[in-house]
Protein backbone atom coordinates (compact mmCIF):
# COMPACT_ATOMS: atom_id res chain seq x y z
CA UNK A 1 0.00 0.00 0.00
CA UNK A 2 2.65 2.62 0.69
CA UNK A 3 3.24 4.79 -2.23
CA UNK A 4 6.88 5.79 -3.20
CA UNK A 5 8.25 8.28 -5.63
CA UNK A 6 10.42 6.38 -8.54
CA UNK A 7 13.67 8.16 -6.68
CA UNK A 8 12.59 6.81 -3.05
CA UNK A 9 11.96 3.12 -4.40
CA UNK A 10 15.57 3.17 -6.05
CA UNK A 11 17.28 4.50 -2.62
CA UNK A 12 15.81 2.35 -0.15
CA UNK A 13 16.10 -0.75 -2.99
CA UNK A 14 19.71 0.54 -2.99
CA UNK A 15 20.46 0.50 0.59
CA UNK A 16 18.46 -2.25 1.87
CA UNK A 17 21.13 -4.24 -0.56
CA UNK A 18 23.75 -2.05 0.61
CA UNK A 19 25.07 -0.80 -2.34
CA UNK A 20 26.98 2.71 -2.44
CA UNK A 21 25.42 5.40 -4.88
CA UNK A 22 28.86 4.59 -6.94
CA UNK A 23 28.03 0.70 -6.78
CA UNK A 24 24.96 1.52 -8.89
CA UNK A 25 26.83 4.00 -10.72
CA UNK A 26 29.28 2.49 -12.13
CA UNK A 27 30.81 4.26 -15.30
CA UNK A 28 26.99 4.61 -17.08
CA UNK A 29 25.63 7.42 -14.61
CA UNK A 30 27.41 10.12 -12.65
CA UNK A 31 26.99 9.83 -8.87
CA UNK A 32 25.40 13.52 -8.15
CA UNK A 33 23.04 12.73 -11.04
CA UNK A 34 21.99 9.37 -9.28
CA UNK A 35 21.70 11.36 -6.21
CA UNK A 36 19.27 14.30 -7.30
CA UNK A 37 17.44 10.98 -9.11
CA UNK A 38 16.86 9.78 -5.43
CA UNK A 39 15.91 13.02 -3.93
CA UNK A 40 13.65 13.62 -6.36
CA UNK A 41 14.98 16.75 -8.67
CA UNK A 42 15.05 15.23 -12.15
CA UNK A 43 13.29 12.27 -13.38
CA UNK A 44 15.77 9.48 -14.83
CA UNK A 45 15.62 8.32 -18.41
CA UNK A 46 14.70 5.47 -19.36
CA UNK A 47 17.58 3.60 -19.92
CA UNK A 48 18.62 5.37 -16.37
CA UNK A 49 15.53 2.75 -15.19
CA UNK A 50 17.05 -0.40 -17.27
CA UNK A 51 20.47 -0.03 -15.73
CA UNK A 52 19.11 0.35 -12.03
CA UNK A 53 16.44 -2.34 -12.40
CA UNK A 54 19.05 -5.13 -13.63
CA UNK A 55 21.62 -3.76 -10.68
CA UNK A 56 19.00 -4.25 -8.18
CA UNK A 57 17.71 -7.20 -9.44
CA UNK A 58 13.95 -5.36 -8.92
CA UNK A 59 11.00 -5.23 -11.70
CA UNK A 60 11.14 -2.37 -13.92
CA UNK A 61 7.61 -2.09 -14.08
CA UNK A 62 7.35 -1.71 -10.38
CA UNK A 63 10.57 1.22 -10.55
CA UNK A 64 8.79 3.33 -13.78
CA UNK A 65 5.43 3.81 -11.77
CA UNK A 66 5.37 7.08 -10.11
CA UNK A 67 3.24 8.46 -7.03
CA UNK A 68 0.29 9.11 -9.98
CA UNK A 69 0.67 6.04 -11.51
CA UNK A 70 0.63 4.47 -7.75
CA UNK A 71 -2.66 6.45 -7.58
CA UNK A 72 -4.67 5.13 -9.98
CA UNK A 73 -3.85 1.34 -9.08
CA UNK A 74 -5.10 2.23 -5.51
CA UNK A 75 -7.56 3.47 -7.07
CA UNK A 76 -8.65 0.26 -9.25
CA UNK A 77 -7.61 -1.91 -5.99
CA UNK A 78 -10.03 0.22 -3.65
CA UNK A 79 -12.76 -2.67 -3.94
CA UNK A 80 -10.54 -5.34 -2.80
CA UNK A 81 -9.98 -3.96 0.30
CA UNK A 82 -11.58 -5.07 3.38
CA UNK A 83 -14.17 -2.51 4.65
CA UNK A 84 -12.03 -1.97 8.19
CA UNK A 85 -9.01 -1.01 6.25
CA UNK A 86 -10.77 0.69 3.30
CA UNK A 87 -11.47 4.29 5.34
CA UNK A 88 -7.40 3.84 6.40
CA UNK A 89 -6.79 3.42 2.67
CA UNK A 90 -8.08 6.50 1.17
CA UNK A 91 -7.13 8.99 3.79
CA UNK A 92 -3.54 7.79 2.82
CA UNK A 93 -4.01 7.77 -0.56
CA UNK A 94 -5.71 11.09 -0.67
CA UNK A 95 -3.01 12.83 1.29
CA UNK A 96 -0.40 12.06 -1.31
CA UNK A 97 -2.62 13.05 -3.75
CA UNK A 98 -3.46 16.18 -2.49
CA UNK A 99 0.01 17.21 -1.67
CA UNK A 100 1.47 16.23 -5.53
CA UNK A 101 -1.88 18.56 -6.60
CA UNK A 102 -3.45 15.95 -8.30
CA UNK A 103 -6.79 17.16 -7.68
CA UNK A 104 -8.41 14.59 -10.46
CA UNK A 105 -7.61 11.71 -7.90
CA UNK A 106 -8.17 13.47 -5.04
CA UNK A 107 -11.60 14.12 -6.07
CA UNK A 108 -12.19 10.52 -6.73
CA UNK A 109 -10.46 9.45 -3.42
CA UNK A 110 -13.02 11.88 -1.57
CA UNK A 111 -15.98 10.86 -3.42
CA UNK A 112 -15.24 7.40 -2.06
CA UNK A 113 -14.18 8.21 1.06
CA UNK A 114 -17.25 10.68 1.67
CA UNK A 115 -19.49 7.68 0.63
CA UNK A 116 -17.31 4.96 2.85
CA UNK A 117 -18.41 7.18 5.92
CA UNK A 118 -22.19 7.62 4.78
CA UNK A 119 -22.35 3.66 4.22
CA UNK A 120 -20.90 3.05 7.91
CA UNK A 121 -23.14 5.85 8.98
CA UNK A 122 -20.68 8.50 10.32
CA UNK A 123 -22.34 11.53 8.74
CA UNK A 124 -20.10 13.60 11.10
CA UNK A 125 -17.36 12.35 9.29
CA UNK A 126 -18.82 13.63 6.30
CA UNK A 127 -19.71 16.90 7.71
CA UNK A 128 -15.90 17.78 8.42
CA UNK A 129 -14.81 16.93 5.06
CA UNK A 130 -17.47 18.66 3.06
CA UNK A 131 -15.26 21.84 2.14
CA UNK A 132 -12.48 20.31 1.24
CA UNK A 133 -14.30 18.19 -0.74
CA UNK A 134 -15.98 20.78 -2.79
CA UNK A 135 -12.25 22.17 -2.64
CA UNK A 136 -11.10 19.20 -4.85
CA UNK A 137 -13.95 19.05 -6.82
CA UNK A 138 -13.46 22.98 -7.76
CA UNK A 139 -9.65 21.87 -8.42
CA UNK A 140 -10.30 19.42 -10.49
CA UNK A 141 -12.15 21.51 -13.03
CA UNK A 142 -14.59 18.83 -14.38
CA UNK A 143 -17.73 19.64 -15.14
CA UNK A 144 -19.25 15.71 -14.37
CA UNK A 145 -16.95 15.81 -10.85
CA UNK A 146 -19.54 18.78 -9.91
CA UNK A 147 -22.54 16.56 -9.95
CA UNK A 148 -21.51 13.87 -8.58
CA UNK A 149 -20.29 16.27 -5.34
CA UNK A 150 -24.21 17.28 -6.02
CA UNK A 151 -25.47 13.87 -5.08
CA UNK A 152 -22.99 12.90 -2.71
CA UNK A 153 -23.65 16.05 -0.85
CA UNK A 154 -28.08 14.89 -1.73
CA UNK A 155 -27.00 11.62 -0.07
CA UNK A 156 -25.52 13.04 2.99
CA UNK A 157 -28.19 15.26 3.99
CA UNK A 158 -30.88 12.94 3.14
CA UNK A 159 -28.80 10.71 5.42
CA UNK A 160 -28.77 13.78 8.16
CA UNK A 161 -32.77 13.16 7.31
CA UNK A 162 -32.40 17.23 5.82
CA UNK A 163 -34.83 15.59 2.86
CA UNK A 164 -35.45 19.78 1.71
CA UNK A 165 -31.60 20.11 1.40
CA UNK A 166 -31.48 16.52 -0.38
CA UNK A 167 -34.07 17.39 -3.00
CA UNK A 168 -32.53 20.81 -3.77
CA UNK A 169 -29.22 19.26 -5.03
CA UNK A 170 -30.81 16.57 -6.63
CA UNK A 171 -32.80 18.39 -8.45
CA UNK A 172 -29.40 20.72 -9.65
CA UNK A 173 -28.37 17.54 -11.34
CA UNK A 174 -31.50 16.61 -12.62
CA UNK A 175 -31.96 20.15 -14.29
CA UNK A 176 -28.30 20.07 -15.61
CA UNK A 177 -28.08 16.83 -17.05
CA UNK A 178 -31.77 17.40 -18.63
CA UNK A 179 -30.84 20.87 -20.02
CA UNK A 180 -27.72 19.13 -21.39
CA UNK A 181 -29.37 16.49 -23.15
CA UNK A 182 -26.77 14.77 -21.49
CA UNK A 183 -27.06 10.74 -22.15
CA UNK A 184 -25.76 9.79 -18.87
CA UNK A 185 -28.72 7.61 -17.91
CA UNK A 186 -27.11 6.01 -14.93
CA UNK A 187 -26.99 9.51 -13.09
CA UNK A 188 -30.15 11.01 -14.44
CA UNK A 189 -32.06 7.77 -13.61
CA UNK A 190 -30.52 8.04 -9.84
CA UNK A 191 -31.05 12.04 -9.41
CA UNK A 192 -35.14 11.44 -10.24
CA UNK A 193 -35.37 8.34 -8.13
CA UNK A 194 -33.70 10.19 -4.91
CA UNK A 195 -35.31 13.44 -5.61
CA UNK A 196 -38.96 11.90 -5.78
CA UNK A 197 -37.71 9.75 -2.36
CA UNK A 198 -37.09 13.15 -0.88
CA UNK A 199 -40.30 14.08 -1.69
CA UNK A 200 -42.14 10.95 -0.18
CA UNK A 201 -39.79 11.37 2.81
CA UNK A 202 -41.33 15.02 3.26
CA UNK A 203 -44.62 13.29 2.31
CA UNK A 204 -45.08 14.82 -0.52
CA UNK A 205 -46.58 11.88 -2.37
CA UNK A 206 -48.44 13.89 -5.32
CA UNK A 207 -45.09 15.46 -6.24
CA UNK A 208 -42.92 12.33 -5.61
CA UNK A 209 -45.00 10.73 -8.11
CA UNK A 210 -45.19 12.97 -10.73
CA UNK A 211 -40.90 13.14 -10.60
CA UNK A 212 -40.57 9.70 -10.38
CA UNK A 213 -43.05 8.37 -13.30
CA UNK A 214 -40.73 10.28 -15.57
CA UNK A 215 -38.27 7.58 -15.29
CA UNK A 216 -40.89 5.37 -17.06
CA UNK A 217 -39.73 7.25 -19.86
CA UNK A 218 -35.75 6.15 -19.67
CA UNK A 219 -36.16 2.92 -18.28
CA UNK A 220 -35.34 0.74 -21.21
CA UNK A 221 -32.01 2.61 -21.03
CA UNK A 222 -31.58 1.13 -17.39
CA UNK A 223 -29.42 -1.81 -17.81
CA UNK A 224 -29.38 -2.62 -13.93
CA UNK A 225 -31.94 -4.87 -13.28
CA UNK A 226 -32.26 -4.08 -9.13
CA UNK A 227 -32.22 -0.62 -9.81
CA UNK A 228 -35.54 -0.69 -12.34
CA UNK A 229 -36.89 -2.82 -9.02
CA UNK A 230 -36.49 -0.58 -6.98
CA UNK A 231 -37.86 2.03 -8.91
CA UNK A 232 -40.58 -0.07 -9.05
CA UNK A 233 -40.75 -0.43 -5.53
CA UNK A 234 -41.20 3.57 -5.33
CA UNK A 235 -43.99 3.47 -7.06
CA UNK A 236 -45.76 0.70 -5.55
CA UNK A 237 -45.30 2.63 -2.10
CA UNK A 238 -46.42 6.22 -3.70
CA UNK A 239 -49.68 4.12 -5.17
CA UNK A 240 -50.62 2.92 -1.60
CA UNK A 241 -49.95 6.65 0.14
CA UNK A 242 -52.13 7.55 -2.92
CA UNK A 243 -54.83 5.08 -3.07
CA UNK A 244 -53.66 4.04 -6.30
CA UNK A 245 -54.87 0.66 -8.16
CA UNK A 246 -51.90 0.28 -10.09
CA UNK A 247 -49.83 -0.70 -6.76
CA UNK A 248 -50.59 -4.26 -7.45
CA UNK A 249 -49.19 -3.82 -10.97
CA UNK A 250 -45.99 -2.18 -9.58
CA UNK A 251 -45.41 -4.51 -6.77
CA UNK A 252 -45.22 -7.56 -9.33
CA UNK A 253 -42.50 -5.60 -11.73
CA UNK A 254 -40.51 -4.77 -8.64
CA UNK A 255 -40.45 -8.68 -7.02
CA UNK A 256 -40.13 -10.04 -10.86
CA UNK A 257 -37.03 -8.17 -11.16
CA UNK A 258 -35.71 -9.44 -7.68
CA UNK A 259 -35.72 -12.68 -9.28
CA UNK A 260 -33.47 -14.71 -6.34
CA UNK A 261 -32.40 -11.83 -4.29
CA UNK A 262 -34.09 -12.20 -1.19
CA UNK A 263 -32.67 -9.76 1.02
CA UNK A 264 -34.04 -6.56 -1.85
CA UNK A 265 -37.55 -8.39 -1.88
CA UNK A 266 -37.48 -8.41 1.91
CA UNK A 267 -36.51 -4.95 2.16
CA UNK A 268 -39.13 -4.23 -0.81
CA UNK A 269 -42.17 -6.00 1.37
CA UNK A 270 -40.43 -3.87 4.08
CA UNK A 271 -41.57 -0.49 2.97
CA UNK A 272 -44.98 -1.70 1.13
CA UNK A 273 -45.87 -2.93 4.75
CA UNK A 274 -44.59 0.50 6.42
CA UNK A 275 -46.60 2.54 3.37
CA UNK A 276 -49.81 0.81 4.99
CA UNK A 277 -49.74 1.80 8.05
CA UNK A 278 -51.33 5.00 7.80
CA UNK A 279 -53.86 4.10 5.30
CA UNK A 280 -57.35 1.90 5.29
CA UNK A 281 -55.35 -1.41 4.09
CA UNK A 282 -53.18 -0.75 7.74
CA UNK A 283 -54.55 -4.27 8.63
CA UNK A 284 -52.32 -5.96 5.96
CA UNK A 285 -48.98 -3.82 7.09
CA UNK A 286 -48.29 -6.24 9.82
CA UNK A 287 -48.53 -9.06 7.67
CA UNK A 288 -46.03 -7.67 5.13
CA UNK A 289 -43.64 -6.66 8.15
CA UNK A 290 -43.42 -10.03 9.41
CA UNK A 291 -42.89 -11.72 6.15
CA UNK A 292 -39.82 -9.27 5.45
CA UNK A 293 -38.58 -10.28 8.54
CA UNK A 294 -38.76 -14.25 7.82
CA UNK A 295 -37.51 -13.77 4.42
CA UNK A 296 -34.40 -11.75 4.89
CA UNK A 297 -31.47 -13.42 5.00
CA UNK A 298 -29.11 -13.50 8.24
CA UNK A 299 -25.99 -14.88 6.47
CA UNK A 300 -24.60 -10.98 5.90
CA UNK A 301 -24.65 -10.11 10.03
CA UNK A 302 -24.20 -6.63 9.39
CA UNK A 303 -26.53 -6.26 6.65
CA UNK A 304 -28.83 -8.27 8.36
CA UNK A 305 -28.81 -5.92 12.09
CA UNK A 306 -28.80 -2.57 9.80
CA UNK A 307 -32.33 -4.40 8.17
CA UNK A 308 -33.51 -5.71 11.89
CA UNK A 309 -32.83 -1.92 13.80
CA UNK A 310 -35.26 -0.63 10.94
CA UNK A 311 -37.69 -3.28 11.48
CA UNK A 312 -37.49 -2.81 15.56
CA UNK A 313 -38.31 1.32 15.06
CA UNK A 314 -41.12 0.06 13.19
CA UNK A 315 -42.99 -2.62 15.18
CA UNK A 316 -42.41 0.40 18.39
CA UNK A 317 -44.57 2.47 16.72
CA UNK A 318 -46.99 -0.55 15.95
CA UNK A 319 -47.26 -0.68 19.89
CA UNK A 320 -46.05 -4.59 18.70
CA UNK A 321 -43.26 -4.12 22.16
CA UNK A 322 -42.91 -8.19 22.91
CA UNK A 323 -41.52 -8.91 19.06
CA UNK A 324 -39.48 -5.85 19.31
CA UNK A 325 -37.79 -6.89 22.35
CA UNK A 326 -37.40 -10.07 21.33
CA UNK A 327 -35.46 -8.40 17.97
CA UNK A 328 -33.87 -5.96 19.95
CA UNK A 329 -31.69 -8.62 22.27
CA UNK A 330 -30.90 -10.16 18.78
CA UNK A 331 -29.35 -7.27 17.04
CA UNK A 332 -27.76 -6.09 20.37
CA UNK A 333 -25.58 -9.63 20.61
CA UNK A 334 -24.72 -9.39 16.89
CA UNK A 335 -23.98 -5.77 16.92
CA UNK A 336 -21.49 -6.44 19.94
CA UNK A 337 -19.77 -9.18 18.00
CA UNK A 338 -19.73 -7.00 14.94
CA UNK A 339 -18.21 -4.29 17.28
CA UNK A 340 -20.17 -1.91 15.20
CA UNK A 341 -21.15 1.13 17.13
CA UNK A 342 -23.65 2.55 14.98
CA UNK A 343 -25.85 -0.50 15.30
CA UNK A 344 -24.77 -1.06 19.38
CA UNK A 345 -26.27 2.52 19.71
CA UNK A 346 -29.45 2.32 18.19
CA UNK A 347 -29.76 -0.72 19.85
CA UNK A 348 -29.52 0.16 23.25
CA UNK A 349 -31.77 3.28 22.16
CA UNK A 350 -34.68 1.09 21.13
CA UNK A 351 -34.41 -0.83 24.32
CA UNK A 352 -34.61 2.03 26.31
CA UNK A 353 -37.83 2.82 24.26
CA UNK A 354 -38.79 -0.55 24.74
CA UNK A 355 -38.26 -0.65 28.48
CA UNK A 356 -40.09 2.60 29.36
CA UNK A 357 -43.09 0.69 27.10
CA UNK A 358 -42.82 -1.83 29.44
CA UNK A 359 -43.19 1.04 32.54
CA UNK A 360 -39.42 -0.36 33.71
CA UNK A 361 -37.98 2.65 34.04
CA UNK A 362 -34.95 2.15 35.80
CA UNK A 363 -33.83 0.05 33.17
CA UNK A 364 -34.99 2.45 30.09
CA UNK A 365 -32.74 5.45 31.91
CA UNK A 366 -29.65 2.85 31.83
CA UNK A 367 -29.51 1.88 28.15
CA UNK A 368 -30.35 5.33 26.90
CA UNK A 369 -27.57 6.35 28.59
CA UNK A 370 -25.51 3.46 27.06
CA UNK A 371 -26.98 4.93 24.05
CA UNK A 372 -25.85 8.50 24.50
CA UNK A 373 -22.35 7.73 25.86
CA UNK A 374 -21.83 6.35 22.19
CA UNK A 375 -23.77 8.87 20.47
CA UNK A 376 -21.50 11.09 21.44
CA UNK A 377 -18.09 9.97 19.79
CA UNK A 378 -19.95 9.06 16.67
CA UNK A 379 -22.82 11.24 15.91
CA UNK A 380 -23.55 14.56 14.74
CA UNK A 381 -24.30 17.73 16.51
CA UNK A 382 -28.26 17.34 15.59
CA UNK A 383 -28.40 13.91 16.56
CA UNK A 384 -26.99 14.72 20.08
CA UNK A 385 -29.09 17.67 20.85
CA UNK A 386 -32.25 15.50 20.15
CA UNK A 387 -30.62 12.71 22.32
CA UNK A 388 -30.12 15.53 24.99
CA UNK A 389 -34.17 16.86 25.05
CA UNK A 390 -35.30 13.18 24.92
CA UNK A 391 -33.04 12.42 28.04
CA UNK A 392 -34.34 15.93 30.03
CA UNK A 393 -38.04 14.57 28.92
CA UNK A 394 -37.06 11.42 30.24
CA UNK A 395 -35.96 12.70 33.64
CA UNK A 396 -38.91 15.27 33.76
CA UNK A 397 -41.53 11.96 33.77
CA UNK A 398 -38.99 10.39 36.30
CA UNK A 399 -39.92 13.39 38.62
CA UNK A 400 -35.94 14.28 38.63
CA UNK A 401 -36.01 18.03 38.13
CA UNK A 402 -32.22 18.17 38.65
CA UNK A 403 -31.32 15.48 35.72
CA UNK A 404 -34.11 17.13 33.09
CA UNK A 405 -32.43 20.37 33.64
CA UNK A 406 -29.25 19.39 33.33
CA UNK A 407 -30.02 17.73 29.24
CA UNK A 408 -32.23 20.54 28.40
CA UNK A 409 -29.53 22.92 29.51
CA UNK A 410 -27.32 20.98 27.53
CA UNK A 411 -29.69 21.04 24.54
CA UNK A 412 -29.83 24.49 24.45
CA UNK A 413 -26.02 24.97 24.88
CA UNK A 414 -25.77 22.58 21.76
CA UNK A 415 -28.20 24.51 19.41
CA UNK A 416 -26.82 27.31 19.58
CA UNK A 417 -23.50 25.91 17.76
CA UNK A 418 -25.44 23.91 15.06
């Protein structure tokens, strides 16, 4: 992984076989010209490279890469890495490539790094880098690099659950790639889908549906089969907020597509069975919740807890507590042995809602604090300032008046710094 210029690769090849500058030398190079080769201040020629290689007995190939040529293989290589060492490998790789000015690759290094830390959930991380991200993406002077920082930037506040924000840049790239003419279907066909989903989020169904129809229009140029599902899938949801008799229709398209992949038809019955909760087919919700939850598959732990967390929030609402519980003690164990704190958090948070169902609330007070020491080191200034009114609430219905002051005190310290 470490990434060496073509002078620093010679050197420590050199002396790790301890060999003088002259011992390389010979009578082909002069020895200052080797040495300003090592330190960097020209760039040898190429027959420079030939001579060196066969001295050192070391791959040529391996000696002509430079630090951009490094780069872009770490760049290729990013998807073989495991996903605890893939946040170490781009902050390394973008330093170097922000400090040779190769703002091309450090754009691309951010855009993957931004979307490593909204995949693992650590939207604070993402927060932090935002300005040097549009820094790169201003460096880089591409046109293309300035929408994706659009929907990377949609995707992290829709993540912060800012669905306005969301919308607003999504619909920047919608309106540029439309007024373009541009053919890029992949990104036009993903700016529409999340823009309409930002609409549904703010439950603006009418709207949602009129954005996201237009993709019937484009979706023979959709070559990915789970992403015409889950488009789909949209629609089947935005028929049932609407009372709309195509949602059978829909709902067949999406699970045909599926085809064998269980855990997207899970997570599709998911959301048609969350859609009905607030309408008159509410009776069939449950039903469709607790055939997601049979159907998805557990062999992916963390997958599977992220999926299970959602479902627990859900059945809470649904008053359903003793299946929620149950759920909740699951994803706790497998979110300790994951040693995933995103998931251990919201897991002790739904068992403190769970417990103060269950009038215990001795115990709710002890995992929600569980829950906020964590929130702390990993969430985001909104996140904690909600944790902190919940927890003065909390103590307020305990009857301690000392407590409930102290979190609404620190609420209101907090707000005034977001």
């Amino acid at each position: 992984m470490e990434i060496l210029s073509i002078g620093e690769k010679i050197k420590r090849c050199r002396v790790y076989k301890g060999y003088t500058l002259k011992d390389v030398c010979g009578d082909k190079i002069s020895v200052s010209k080797m040495s300003c080769i090592e330190n960097g201040k020209i760039q040898p020629d190429d027959f420079i490279l030939e001579l060196v290689s066969s001295k050192l007995e070391i791959d040529i190939e391996y000696v002509k890469k430079d630090i951009r040529d490094q780069l872009k293989d770490n760049l290729k290589n990013f998807n073989s890495k495991s996903n605890k060492d893939k946040g170490r490998f781009l902050k390394y790789n973008l330093e170097y490539a922000e400090e040779y000015e190769y703002y091309d690759l450090a754009f691309e290094f951010m855009h993957k790094l931004f979307n490593y830390y909204l995949d693992i959930k650590h939207t604070n991380s993402c927060q932090v880098n935002t300005a040097r991200y549009y820094n790169f993406c201003r460096k880089s002077c591409n046109e293309k690099n300035k929408l994706i920082y659009y929907m990377d930037i949609g995707r992290y506040f829709y993540k912060e659950n800012e669905y306005f924000q969301a919308a607003s840049y999504y619909n920047n790239v919608r309106k540029a790639l439309i007024d373009n003419k541009s053919k890029d279907y992949d990104m036009l066909s993903n700016a529409i889908y999340q823009e309409a989903n930002c609409q549904f989020m703010m439950k603006n169904y009418d709207r949602a549906y009129e954005i996201v129809i237009e993709l019937l229009e484009i979706i023979e140029f959709i070559d990915d089969g789970e992403y015409k599902a889950r488009i789909y899938n949209l629609l089947g949801i935005l028929c049932i907020k609407m009372e709309n008799r195509e949602f059978q229709n829909f709902e067949k398209k999406s699970f045909e597509l599926c085809k064998d992949n269980l855990t997207l038809k899970a997570k599709f019955i998911y959301r048609y069975g969350c859609a009905m909760l607030d309408t008159d087919i509410r009776d069939k919700a449950y039903e469709y919740i607790n055939k997601s939850i049979s159907l998805y598959p557990e062999d992916i732990k963390r997958n599977f807890v992220d999926f299970i967390l959602k479902v627990i929030n859900t059945l809470i609402k649904m008053d359903k507590i003793s299946q929620a519980k149950e759920l909740s003690d699951k994803a706790l164990n497998c979110s300790i042995d994951l040693h995933e704190n995103v998931f251990i958090e919201r897991s002790y948070y739904y068992k403190s809602l769970i417990m103060y169902r269950e009038k215990n609330i001795q115990l709710s007070e002890m995992y929600m604090n569980l829950s906020l020491d964590i929130l702390i080191k990993i969430g985001s200034k909104n996140q904690i300032y909600e944790r902190y009114m919940e927890m003065g609430n909390l103590y307020f219905e305990m009857g301690n008046t000392t407590e409930s002051l102290k979190y609404l005190s620190l609420a209101i310290n907090l707000n005034k710094k977001i």
